[in-house]
Protein backbone atom coordinates (compact mmCIF):
# COMPACT_ATOMS: atom_id res chain seq x y z
CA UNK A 1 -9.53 5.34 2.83
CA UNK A 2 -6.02 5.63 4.42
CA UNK A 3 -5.99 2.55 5.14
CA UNK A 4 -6.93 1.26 2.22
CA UNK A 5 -4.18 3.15 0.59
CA UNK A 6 -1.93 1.52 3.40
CA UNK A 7 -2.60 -1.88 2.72
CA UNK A 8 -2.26 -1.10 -1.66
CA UNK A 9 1.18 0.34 -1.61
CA UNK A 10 1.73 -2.80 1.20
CA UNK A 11 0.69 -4.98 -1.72
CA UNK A 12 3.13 -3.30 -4.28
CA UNK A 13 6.08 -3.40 -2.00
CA UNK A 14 5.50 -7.28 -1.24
CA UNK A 15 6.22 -7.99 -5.25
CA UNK A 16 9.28 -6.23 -5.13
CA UNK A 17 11.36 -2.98 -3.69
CA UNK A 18 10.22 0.55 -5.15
CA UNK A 19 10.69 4.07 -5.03
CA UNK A 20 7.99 6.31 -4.66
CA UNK A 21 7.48 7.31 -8.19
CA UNK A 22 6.95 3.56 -9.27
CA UNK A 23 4.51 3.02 -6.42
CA UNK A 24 2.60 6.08 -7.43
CA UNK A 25 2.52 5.03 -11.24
CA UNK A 26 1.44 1.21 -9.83
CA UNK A 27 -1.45 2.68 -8.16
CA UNK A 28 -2.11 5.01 -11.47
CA UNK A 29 -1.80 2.08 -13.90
CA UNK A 30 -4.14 -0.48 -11.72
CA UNK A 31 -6.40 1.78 -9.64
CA UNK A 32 -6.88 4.47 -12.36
CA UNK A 33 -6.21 7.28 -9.51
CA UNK A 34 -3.21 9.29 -9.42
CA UNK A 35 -1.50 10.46 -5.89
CA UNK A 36 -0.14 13.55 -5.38
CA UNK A 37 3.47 13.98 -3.59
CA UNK A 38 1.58 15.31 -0.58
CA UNK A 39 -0.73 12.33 -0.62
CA UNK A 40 1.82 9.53 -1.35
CA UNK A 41 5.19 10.65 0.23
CA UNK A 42 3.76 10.90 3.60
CA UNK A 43 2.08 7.63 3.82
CA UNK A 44 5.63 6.31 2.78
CA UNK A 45 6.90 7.88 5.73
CA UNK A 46 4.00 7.50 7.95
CA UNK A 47 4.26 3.24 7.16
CA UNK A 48 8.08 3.74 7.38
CA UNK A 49 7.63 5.41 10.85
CA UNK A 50 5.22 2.51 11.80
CA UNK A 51 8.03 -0.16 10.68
CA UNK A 52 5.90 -1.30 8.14
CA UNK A 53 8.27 -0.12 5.34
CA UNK A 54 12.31 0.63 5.37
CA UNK A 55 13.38 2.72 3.08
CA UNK A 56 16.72 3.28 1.83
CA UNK A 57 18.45 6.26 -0.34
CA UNK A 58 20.22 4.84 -3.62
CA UNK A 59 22.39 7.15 -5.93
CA UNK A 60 20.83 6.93 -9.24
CA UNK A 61 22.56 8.84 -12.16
CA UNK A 62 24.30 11.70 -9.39
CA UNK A 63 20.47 11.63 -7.97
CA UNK A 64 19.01 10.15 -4.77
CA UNK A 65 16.31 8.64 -4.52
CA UNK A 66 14.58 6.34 -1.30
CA UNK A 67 14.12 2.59 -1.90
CA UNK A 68 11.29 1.44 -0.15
CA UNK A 69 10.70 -2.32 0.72
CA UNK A 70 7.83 -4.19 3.29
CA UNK A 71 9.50 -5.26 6.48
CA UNK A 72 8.00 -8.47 8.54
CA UNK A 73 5.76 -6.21 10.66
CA UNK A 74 4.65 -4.68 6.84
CA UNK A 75 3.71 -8.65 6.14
CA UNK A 76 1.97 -8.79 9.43
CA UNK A 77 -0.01 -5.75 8.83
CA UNK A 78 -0.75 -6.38 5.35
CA UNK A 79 -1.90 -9.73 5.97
CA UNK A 80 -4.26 -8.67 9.13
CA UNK A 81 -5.61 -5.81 7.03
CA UNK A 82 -6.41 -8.37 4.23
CA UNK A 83 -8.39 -11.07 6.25
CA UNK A 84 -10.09 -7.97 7.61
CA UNK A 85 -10.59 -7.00 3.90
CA UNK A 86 -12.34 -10.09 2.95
CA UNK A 87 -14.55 -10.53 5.94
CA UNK A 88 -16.21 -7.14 5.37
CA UNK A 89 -16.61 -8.26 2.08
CA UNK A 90 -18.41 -12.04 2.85
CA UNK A 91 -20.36 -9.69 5.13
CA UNK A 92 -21.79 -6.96 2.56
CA UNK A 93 -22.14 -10.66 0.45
CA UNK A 94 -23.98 -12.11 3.08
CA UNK A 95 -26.35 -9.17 3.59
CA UNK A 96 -26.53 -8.68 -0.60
CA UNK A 97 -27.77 -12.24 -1.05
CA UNK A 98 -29.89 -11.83 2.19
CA UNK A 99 -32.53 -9.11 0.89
CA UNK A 100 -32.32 -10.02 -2.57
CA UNK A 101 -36.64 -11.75 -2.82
């Protein structure tokens, strides 16, 4: 599932820069599941660690918050991860249409 999770906040940050909150409403809003802060924030730091993500601290109304966008490795993940995606899928398809009589 962590990957899975990987590859979905991937997604978000392609469309645009985020911080944390937004990605975890994203996720709420389309997925219908809602992250805790000790699910979420540490896959933003574990993908940032990985140099999938850069993340950035913006003042926002005397408040900080991190920035997070996809970096060109990010791209190169995301994209791996969904080819990978869709062949497990044509697979399960594949072996759907093959026992149906």
């Amino acid at each position: 599932m962590k990957n899975n999770l990987d590859l979905i906040i991937l997604r978000l940050l392609r469309s645009r820069p985020q911080w944390g909150y937004e990605v975890n409403i994203a996720i709420r809003d389309r997925y219908r599941v809602y992250l805790s802060a000790g699910t979420l924030y540490p896959l933003l730091h574990s993908l940032e660690a990985d140099g999938y993500i850069q993340g950035e601290w913006e003042a926002q109304k005397g408040r900080g918050r991190r920035i997070y966008k996809i970096t060109e490795s990010g791209i190169t993940f995301l994209e791996a991860g969904e080819r990978a995606t869709l062949e497990l899928a044509r697979l399960i398809q594949g072996q759907t249409t093959a026992q149906k009589p």
